[in-house]
Protein backbone atom coordinates (compact mmCIF):
# COMPACT_ATOMS: atom_id res chain seq x y z
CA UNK A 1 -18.58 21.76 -11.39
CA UNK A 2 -15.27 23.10 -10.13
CA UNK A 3 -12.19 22.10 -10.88
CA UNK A 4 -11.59 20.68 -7.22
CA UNK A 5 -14.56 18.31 -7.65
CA UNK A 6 -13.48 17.29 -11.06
CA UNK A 7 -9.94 16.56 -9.80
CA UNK A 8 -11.76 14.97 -6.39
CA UNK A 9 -13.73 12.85 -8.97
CA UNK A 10 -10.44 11.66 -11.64
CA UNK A 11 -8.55 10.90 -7.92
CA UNK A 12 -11.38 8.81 -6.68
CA UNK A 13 -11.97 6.78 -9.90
CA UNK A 14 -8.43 6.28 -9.92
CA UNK A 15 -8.05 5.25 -6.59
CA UNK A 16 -11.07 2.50 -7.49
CA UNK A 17 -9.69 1.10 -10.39
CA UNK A 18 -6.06 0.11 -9.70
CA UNK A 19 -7.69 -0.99 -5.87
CA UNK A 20 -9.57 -3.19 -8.44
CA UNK A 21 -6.76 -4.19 -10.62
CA UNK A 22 -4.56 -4.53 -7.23
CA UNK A 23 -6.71 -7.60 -5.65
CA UNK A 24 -7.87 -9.29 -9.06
CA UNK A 25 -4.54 -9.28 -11.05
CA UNK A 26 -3.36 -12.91 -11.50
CA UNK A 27 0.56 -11.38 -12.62
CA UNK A 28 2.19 -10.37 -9.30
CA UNK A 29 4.44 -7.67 -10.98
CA UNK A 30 1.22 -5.64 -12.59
CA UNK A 31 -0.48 -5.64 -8.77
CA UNK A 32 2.25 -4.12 -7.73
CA UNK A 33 2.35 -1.51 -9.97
CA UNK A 34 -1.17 -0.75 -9.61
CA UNK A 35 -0.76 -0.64 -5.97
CA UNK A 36 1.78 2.20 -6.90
CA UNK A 37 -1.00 4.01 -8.99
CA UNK A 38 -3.33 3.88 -6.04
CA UNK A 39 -0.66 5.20 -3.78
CA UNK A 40 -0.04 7.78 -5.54
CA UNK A 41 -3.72 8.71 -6.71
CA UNK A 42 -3.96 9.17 -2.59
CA UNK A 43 -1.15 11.63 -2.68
CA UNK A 44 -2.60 13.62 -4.89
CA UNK A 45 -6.12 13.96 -2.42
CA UNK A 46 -3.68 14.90 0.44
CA UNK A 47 -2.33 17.69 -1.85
CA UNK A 48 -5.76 18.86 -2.85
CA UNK A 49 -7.01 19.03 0.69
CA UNK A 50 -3.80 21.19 1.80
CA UNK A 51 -2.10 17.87 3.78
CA UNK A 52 1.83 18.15 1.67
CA UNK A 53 3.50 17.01 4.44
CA UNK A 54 1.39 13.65 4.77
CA UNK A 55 1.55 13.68 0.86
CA UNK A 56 5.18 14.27 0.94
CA UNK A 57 5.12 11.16 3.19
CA UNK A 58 2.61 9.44 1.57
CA UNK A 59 4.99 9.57 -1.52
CA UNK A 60 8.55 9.07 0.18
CA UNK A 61 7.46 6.52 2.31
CA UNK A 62 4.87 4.07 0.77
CA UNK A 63 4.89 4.98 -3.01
CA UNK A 64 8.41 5.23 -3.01
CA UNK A 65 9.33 2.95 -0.42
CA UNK A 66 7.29 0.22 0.19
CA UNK A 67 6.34 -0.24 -3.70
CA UNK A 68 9.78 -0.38 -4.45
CA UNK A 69 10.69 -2.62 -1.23
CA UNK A 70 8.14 -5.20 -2.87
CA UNK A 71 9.07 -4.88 -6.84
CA UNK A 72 12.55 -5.88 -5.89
CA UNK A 73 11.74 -8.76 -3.58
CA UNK A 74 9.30 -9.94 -6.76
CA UNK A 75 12.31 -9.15 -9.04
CA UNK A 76 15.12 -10.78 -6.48
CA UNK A 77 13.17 -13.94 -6.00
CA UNK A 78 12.70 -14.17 -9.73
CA UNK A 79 9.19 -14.68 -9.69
CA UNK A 80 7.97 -12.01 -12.08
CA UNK A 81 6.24 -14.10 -14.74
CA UNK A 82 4.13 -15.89 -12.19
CA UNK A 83 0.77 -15.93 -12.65
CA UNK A 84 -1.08 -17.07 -9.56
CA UNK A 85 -4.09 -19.42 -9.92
CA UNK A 86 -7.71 -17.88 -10.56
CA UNK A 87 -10.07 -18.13 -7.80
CA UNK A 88 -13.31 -19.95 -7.74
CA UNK A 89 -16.70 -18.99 -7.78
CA UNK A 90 -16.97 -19.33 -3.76
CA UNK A 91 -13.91 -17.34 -3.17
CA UNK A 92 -15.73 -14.72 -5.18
CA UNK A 93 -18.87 -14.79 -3.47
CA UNK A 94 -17.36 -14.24 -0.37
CA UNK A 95 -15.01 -11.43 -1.19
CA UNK A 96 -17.98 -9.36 -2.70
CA UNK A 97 -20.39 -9.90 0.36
CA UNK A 98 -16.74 -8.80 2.43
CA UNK A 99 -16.66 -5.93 0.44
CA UNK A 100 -20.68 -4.88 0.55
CA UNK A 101 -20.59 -5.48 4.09
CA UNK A 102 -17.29 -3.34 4.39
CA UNK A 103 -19.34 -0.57 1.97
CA UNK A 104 -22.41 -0.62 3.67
CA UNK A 105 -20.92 0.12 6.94
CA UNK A 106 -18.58 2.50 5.95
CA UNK A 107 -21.88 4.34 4.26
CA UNK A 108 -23.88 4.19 7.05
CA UNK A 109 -20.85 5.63 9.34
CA UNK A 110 -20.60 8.74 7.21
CA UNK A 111 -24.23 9.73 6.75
CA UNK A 112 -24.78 9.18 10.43
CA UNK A 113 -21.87 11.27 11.43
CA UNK A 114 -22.87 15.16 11.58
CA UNK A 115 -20.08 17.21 9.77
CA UNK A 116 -20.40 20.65 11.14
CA UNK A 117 -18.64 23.52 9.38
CA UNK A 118 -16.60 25.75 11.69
CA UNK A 119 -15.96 29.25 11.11
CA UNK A 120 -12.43 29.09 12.68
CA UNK A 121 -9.47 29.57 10.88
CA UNK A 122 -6.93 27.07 10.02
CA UNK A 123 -4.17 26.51 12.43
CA UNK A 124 -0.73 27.38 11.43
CA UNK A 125 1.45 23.91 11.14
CA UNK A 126 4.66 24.20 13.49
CA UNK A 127 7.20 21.91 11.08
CA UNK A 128 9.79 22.46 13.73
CA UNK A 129 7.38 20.92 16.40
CA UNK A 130 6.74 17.87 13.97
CA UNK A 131 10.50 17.29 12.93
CA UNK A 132 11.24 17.27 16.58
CA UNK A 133 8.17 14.66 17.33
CA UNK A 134 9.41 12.20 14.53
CA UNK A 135 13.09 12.43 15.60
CA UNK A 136 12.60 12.37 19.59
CA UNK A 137 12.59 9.31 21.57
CA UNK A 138 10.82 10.75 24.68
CA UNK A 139 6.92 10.35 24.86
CA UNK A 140 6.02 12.20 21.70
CA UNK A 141 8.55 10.85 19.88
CA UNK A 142 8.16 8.30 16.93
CA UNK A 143 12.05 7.53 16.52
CA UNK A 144 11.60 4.17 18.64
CA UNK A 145 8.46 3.28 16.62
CA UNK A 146 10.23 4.00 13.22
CA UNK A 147 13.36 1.61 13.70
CA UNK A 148 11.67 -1.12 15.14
CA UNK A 149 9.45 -1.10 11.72
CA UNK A 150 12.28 -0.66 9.53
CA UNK A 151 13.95 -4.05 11.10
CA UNK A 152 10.53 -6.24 10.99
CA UNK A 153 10.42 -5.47 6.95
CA UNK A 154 13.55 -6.19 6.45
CA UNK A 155 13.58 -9.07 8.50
CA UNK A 156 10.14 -9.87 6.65
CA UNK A 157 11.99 -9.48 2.82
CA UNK A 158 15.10 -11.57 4.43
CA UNK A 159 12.43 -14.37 5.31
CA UNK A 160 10.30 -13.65 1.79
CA UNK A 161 13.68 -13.96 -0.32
CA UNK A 162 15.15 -17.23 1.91
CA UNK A 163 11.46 -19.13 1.46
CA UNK A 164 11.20 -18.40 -2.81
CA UNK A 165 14.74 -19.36 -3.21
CA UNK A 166 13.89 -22.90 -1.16
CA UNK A 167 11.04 -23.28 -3.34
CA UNK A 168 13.00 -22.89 -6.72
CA UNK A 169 14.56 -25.91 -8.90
CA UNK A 170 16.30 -28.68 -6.73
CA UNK A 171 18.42 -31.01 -8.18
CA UNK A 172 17.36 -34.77 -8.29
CA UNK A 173 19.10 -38.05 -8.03
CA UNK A 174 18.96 -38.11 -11.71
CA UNK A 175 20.71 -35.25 -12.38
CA UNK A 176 23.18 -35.65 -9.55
CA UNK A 177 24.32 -38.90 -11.10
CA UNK A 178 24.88 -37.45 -14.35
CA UNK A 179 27.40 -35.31 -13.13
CA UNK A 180 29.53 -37.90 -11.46
């Protein structure tokens, strides 16, 4: 075994596990941070198959962004020692016949798929032609796309942060007439 496949093999068991821990961890805080393990876990495959600039971006923009985007909303909101409530049995059922059915098609989409190998060499990558793309607003351009995302999540953690402080402690009566 070479040492790509055993580092393919520690990335993929990785990438398993904190999915794992992700959806089934009742603390909000540790999903979170096991979303940032998987993240990053996927990083490291684009680096091993040759991809740094979509692991650079993988890194910059969801590890580093997005994780961190989310760990402050948890921490701003002051939510981090909630524990949310265990599912039952039927919720359980039908998340792992979701997930088979997800499996099994995935499966059966890759082994009926024929991979050829190709001879041909690997294309050079024009960086100048991609840093253009991203920062252009004409029809290749991803400038347009970019902003309009970065507004809907902030307007998405405005929203989060406005609902969990609504929800917090209220004053009652009781406590209102005390203080008069």
């Amino acid at each position: 075994m070479t040492s790509n496949q055993i580092m393919f093999i520690l990335f993929s068991v990785m990438i398993v596990t904190f999915s794992i821990l992700t959806v089934t961890s009742r603390k909000i805080l540790r999903a979170a941070v096991y979303l940032l393990f998987v993240l990053v876990s996927t990083a490291g495959l684009y680096f091993m198959l040759d991809f740094q600039f979509l692991a650079a971006v993988q890194l910059t923009l969801y590890a580093g962004g997005i994780v961190v985007l989310i760990i402050f909303s948890i921490l701003l909101t002051s939510h981090i020692s909630q524990k949310f409530e265990p599912s039952g049995w039927k919720k359980s059922a039908f998340s792992a016949i979701a997930s088979a059915a997800g499996a099994i098609i995935c499966i059966i989409t890759i082994l009926d798929h024929n991979f050829a190998a190709t001879m041909e060499a690997a294309q050079q990558v024009n960086m100048r032609l991609i840093g253009t793309s991203l920062l252009s607003t004409g029809y290749d351009g991803f400038i347009l796309p970019f902003e309009v995302i970065s507004i809907l999540l902030i307007a998405a953690m405005v929203g989060a942060i406005v609902i969990a402080k609504k929800g917090g402690p209220q004053k009652t009566d009781v406590q209102t007439s005390k203080n008069q």
